[in-house]
Protein backbone atom coordinates (compact mmCIF):
# COMPACT_ATOMS: atom_id res chain seq x y z
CA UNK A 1 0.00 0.00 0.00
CA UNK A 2 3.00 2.80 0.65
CA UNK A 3 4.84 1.48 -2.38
CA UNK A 4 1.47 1.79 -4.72
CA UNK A 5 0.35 5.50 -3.37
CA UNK A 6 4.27 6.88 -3.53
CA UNK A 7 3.88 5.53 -6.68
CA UNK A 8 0.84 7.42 -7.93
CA UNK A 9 1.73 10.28 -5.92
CA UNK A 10 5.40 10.49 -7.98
CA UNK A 11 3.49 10.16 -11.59
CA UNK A 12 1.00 12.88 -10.92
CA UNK A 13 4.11 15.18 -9.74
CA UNK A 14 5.73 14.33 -12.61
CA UNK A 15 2.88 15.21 -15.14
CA UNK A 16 1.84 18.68 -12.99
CA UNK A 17 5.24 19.35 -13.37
CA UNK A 18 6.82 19.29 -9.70
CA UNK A 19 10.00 17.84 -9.97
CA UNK A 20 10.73 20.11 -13.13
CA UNK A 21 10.20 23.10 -10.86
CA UNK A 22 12.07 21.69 -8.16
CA UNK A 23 15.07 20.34 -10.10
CA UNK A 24 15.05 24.30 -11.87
CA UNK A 25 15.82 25.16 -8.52
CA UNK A 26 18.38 22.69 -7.60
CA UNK A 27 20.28 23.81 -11.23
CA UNK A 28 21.03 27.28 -9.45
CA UNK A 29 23.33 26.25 -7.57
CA UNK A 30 26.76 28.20 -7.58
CA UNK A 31 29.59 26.28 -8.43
CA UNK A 32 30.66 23.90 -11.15
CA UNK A 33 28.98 20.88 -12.37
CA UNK A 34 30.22 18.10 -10.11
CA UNK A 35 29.12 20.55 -7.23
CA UNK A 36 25.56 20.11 -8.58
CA UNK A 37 26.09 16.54 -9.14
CA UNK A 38 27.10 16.29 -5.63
CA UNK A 39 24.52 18.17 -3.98
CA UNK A 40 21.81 16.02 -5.99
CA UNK A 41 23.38 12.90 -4.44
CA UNK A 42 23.96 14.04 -0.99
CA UNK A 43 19.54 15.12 -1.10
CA UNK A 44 18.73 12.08 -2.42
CA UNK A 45 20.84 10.55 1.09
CA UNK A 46 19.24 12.98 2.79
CA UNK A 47 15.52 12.06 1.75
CA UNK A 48 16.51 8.70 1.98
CA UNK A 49 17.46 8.76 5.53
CA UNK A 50 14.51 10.95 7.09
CA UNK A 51 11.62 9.17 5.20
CA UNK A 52 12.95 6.14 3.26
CA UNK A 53 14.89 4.90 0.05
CA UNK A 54 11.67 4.25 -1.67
CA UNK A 55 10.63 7.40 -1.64
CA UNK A 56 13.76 9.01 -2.47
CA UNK A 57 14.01 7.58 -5.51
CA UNK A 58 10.76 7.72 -6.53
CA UNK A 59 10.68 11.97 -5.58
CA UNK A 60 14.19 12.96 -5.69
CA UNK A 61 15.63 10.81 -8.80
CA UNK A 62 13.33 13.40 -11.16
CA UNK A 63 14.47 16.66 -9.36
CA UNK A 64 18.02 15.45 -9.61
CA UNK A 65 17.18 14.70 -13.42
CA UNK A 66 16.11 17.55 -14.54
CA UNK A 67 18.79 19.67 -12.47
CA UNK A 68 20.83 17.68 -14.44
CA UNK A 69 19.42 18.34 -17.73
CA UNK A 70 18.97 22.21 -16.91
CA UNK A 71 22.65 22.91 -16.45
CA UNK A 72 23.01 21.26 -19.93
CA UNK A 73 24.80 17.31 -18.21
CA UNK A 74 23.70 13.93 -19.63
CA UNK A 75 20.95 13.17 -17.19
CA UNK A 76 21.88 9.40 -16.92
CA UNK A 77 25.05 9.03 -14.54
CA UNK A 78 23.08 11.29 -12.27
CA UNK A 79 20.26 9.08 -12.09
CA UNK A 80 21.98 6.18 -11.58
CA UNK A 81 24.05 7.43 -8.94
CA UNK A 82 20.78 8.25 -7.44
CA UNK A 83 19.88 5.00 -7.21
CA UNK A 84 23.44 3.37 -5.71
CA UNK A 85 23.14 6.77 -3.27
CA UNK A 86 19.78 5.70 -2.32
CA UNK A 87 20.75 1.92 -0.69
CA UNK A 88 24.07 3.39 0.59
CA UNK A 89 22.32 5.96 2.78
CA UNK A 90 19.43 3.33 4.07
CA UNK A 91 21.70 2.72 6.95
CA UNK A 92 21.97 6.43 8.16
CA UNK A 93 18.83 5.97 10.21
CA UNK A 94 16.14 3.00 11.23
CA UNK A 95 13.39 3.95 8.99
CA UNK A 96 15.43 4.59 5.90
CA UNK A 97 14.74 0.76 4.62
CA UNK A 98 12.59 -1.84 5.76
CA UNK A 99 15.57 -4.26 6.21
CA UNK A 100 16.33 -2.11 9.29
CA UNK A 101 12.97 -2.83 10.92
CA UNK A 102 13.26 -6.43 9.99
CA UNK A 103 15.99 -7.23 11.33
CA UNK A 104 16.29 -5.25 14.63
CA UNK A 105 12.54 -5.91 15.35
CA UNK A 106 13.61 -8.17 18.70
CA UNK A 107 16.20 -4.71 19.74
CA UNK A 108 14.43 -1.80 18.17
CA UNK A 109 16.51 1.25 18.17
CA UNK A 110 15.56 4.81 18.69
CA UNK A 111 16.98 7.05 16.58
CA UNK A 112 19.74 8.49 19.03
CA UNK A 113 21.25 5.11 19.82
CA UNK A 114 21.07 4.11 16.10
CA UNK A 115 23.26 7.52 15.69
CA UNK A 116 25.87 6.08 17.84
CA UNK A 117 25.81 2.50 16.43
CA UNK A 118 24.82 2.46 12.84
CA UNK A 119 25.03 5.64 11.58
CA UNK A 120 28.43 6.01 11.54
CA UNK A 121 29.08 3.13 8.93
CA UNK A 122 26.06 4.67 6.69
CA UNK A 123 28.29 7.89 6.69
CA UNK A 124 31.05 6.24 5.46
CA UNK A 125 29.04 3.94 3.01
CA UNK A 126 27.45 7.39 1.60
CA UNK A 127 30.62 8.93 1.45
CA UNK A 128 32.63 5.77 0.32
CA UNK A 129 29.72 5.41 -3.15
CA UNK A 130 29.44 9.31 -3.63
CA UNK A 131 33.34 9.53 -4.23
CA UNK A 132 33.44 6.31 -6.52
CA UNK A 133 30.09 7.54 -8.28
CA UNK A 134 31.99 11.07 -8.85
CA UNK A 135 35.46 9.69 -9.84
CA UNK A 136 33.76 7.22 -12.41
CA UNK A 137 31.66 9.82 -14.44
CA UNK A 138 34.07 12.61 -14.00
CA UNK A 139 34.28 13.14 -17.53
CA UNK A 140 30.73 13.45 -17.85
CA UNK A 141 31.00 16.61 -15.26
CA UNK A 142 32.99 18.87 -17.29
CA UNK A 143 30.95 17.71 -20.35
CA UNK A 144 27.72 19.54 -21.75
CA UNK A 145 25.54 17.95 -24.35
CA UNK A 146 23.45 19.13 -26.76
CA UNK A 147 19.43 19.34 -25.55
CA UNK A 148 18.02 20.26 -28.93
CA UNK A 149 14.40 20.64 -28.51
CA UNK A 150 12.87 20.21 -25.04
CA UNK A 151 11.38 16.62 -23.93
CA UNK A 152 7.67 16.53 -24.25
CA UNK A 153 7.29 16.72 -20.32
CA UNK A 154 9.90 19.15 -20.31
CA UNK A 155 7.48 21.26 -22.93
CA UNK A 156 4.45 20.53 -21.03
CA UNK A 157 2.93 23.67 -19.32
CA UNK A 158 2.15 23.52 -16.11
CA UNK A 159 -0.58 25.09 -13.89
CA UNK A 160 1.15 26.66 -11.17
CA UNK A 161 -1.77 26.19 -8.71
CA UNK A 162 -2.11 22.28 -9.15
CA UNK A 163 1.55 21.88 -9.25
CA UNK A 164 1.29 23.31 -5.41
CA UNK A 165 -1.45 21.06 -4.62
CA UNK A 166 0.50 18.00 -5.94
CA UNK A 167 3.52 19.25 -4.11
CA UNK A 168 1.78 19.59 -1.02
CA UNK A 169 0.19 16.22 -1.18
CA UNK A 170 3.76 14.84 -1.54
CA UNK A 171 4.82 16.97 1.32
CA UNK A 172 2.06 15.88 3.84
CA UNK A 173 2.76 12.11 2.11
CA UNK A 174 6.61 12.60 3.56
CA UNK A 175 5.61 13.65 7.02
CA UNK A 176 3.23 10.94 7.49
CA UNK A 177 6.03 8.77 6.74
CA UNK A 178 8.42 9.94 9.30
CA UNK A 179 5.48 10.38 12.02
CA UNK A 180 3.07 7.90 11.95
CA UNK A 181 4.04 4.38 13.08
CA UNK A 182 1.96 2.81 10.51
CA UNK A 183 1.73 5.82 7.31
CA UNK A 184 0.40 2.75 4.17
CA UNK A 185 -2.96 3.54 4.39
CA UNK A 186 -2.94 7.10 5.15
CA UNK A 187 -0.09 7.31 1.51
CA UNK A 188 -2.18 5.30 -0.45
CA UNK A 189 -5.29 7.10 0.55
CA UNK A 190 -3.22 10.51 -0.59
CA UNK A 191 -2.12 8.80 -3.69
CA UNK A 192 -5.74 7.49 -4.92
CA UNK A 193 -7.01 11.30 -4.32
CA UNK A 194 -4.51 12.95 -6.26
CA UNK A 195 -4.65 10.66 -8.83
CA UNK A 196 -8.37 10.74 -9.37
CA UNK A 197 -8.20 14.55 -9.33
CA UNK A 198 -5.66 13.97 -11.94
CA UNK A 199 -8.12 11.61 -13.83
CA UNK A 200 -11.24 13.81 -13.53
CA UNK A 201 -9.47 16.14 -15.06
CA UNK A 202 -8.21 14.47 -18.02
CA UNK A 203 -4.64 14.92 -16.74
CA UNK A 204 -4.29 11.32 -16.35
CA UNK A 205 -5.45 8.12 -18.10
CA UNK A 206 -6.24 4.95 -15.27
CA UNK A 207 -4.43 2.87 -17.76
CA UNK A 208 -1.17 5.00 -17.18
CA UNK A 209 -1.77 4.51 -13.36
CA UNK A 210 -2.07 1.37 -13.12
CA UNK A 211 1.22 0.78 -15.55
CA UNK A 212 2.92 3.08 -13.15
CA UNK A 213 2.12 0.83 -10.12
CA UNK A 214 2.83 -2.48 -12.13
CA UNK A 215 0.76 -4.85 -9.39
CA UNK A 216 2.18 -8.25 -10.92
CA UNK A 217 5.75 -6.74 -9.78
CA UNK A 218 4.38 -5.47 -6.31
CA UNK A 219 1.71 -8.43 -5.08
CA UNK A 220 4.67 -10.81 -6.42
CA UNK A 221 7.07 -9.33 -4.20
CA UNK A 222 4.78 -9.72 -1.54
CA UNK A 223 4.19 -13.44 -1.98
CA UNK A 224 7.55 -13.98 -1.61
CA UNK A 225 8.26 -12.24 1.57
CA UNK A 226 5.42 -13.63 3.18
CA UNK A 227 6.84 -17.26 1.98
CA UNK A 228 10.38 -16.93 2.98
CA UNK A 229 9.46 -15.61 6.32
CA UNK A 230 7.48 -18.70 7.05
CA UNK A 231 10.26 -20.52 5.63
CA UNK A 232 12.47 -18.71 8.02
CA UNK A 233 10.29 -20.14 11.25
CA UNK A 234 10.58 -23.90 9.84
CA UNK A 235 14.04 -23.90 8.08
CA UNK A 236 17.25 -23.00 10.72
CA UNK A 237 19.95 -23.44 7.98
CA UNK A 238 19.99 -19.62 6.95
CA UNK A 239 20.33 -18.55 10.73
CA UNK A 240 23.06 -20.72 10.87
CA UNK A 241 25.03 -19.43 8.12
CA UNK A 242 25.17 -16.00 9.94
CA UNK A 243 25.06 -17.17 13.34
CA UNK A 244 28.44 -18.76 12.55
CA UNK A 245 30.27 -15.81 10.92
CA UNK A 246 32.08 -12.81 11.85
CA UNK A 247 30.82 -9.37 10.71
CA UNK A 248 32.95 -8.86 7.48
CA UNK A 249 31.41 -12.34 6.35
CA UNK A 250 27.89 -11.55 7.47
CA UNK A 251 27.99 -8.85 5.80
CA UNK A 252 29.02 -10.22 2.35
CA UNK A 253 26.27 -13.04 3.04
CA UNK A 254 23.73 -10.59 3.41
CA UNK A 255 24.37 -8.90 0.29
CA UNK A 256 24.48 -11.96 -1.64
CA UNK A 257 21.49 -12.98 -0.21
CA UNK A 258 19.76 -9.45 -1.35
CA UNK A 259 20.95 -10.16 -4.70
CA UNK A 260 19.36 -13.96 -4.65
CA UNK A 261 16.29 -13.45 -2.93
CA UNK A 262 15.67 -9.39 -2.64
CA UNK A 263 16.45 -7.62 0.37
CA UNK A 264 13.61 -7.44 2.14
CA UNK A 265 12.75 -11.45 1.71
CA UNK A 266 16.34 -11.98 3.22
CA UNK A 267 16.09 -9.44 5.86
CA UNK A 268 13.15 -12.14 6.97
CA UNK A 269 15.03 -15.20 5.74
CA UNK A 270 18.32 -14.34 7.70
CA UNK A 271 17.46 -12.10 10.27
CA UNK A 272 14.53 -14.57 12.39
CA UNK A 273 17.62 -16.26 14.07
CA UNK A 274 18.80 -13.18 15.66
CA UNK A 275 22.26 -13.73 14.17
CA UNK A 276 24.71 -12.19 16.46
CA UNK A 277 26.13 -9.08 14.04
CA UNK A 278 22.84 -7.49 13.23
CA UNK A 279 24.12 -4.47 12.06
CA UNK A 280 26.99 -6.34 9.80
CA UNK A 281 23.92 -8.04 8.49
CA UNK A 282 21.85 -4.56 7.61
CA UNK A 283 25.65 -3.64 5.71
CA UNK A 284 25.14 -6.60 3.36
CA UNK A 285 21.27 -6.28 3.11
CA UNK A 286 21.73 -2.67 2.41
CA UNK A 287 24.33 -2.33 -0.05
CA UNK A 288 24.27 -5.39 -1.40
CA UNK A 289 21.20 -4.31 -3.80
CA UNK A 290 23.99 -2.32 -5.96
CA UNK A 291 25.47 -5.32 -7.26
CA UNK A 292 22.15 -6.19 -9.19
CA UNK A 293 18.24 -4.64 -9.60
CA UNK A 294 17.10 -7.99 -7.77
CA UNK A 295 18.54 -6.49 -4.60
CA UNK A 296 15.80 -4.32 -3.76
CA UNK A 297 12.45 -2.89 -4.49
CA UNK A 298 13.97 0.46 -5.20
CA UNK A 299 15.42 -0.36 -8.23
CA UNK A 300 11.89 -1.16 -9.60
CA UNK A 301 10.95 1.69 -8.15
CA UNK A 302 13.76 4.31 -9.97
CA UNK A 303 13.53 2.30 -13.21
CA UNK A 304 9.94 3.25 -13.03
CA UNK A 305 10.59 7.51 -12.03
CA UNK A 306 13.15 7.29 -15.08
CA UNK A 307 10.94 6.16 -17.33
CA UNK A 308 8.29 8.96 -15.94
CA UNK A 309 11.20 11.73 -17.03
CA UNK A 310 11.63 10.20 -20.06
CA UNK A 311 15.50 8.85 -19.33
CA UNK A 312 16.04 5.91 -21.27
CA UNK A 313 18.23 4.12 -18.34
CA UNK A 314 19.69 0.97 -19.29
CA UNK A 315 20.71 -2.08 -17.28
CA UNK A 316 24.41 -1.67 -18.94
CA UNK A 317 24.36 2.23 -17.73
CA UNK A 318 23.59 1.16 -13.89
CA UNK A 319 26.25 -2.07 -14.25
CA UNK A 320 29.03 -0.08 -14.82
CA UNK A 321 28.68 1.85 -12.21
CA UNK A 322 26.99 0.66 -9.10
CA UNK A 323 28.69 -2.55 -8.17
CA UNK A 324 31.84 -0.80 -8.37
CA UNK A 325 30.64 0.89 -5.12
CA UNK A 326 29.99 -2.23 -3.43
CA UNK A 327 33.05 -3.84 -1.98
CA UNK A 328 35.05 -0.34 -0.67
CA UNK A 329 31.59 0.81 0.92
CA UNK A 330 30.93 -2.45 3.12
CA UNK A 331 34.23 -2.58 4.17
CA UNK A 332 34.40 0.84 5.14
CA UNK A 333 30.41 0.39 6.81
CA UNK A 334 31.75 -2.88 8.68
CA UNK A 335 34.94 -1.49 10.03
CA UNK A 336 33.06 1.51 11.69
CA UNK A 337 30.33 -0.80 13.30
CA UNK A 338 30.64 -1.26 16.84
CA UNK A 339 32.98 -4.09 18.09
């Protein structure tokens, strides 16, 4: 239900013109173009860590897009970075990814003690993927391409007055997110309303919504976490793999396991044992997504806001890039975590 109304909620910003206004804004930034590039990255951590990664990159990987594409840059290492920025921030704070609740649900952390324990390894994972992401594409910073005419959402007028209602449904969307315990129902509710505005207006076709949510993807994803966490009850094997292992190992089983199963499947899968480096685990479940789009739900999700922008993203694009961040960032995260 949260996945399906940030969802809707993202495509009607995107067609009332939102994240062109706010990525306009971003572009006027003083300094050169790898300061922009950098400042897009480090909001898309920063989103991701006080609401989640989902909803980073389904707001922030337009406005980062279109800042991109308004200072005259190739669009397409920024939005990929986005989404390798996204995982590697989802251990800067409990809420920023799922995984987090899964897996500390027997010790659940407030945020100040998660400051002290966890969030000094996100730092360092964040840092560690924004200095690869920047030293990989640095030609790509000092190089402007040519725009020739405007996209057709790009083109697309926009009424100022529904482009503020939009962009404060998104807003209250957010805050219900970081304040209420249980925020699904309350998102999807927003998302449905805004939508159907959208659709009573003509703005929007239900056939484009629906394609935007993609239930197969969603209601499949949710099968399988639902299996694997009664598989987790019955089968002790997986605990025992971790239980076994020291953090540096835990770590690189939990990221092969997000890459296997998804992340959130093996946050259930591994984490029902209680294995006894829980935050090594939440390294490998966490950054482990960048090696491949199985890892996590986000990738669905970004492939998705791309296409909304009209970036034609490829599966190449994101390979050459993202797992290269992988290795350096968990064994920075791991050698920061607690002892």
């Amino acid at each position: 239900m949260l996945v399906s109304g940030l969802l809707l909620l993202g495509l009607v910003a995107e067609r009332e013109g939102v994240f062109r206004l706010l990525g306009v804004r971003l572009e006027r930034l003083p300094g050169p173009p790898v300061m922009l590039v950098a400042s897009s990255l480090g909001a898309v951590a920063a989103v991701t860590a006080v609401l989640n990664l989902d909803t980073a990159v389904v707001f922030v990987t337009p406005v980062v897009i279109h800042a991109a594409v308004h200072r005259g840059l190739d669009p397409r290492p920024v939005a990929y970075g986005a989404l390798a920025m996204a995982n590697a921030a989802s251990l800067l704070l409990p809420g920023a990814n799922l995984t987090n609740l899964i897996v500390r649900a027997d010790a659940p952390s407030s945020g100040g003690s998660w400051m002290v324990d966890v969030a000094p390894a996100g730092v360092a994972a964040a840092a560690v993927t924004l200095a690869i992401l920047l030293l990989l594409d640095r030609r790509a910073w000092s190089a402007t391409v040519d725009r020739g005419r405007p996209s057709q959402a790009e083109a697309r007028p926009f009424a100022r007055g529904s482009a503020l209602a939009v962009g404060a449904a998104v807003a209250l969307a957010g805050a219900a997110i970081v304040l209420l315990p249980r925020p699904a129902l309350p998102v999807l509710l927003l998302g449905l309303l805004t939508a159907g505005v959208a659709v009573a207006r003509s703005e929007l076709r239900p056939r484009d919504a629906i394609r935007a949510l993609g239930p197969g993807v969603l209601i499949g994803l949710f099968l399988l976490v639902c299996a694997l966490g009664w598989l987790a009850r019955e089968w002790q094997l997986p605990g025992e793999a971790v239980a076994g292992s020291g953090p540096l190992a835990t770590a690189a089983i939990g990221a092969l396991a997000a890459v296997l199963l998804n992340n959130l499947p093996a946050a259930a899968l591994l984490g029902a044992s209680h294995p006894p480096h829980p935050e090594a685990l939440l390294v490998g479940l966490n950054l482990g997504p960048n090696l491949f789009v199985t890892g996590s739900l986000s990738a669905y999700l970004w492939w998705r806001a791309c296409s909304a922008t009209g970036v034609a993203v490829t599966l190449r694009g994101l390979m050459a890039r993202a797992p290269a961040t992988v290795a350096p960032a968990i064994l920075a995260a791991v050698l920061l975590l607690p002892g």
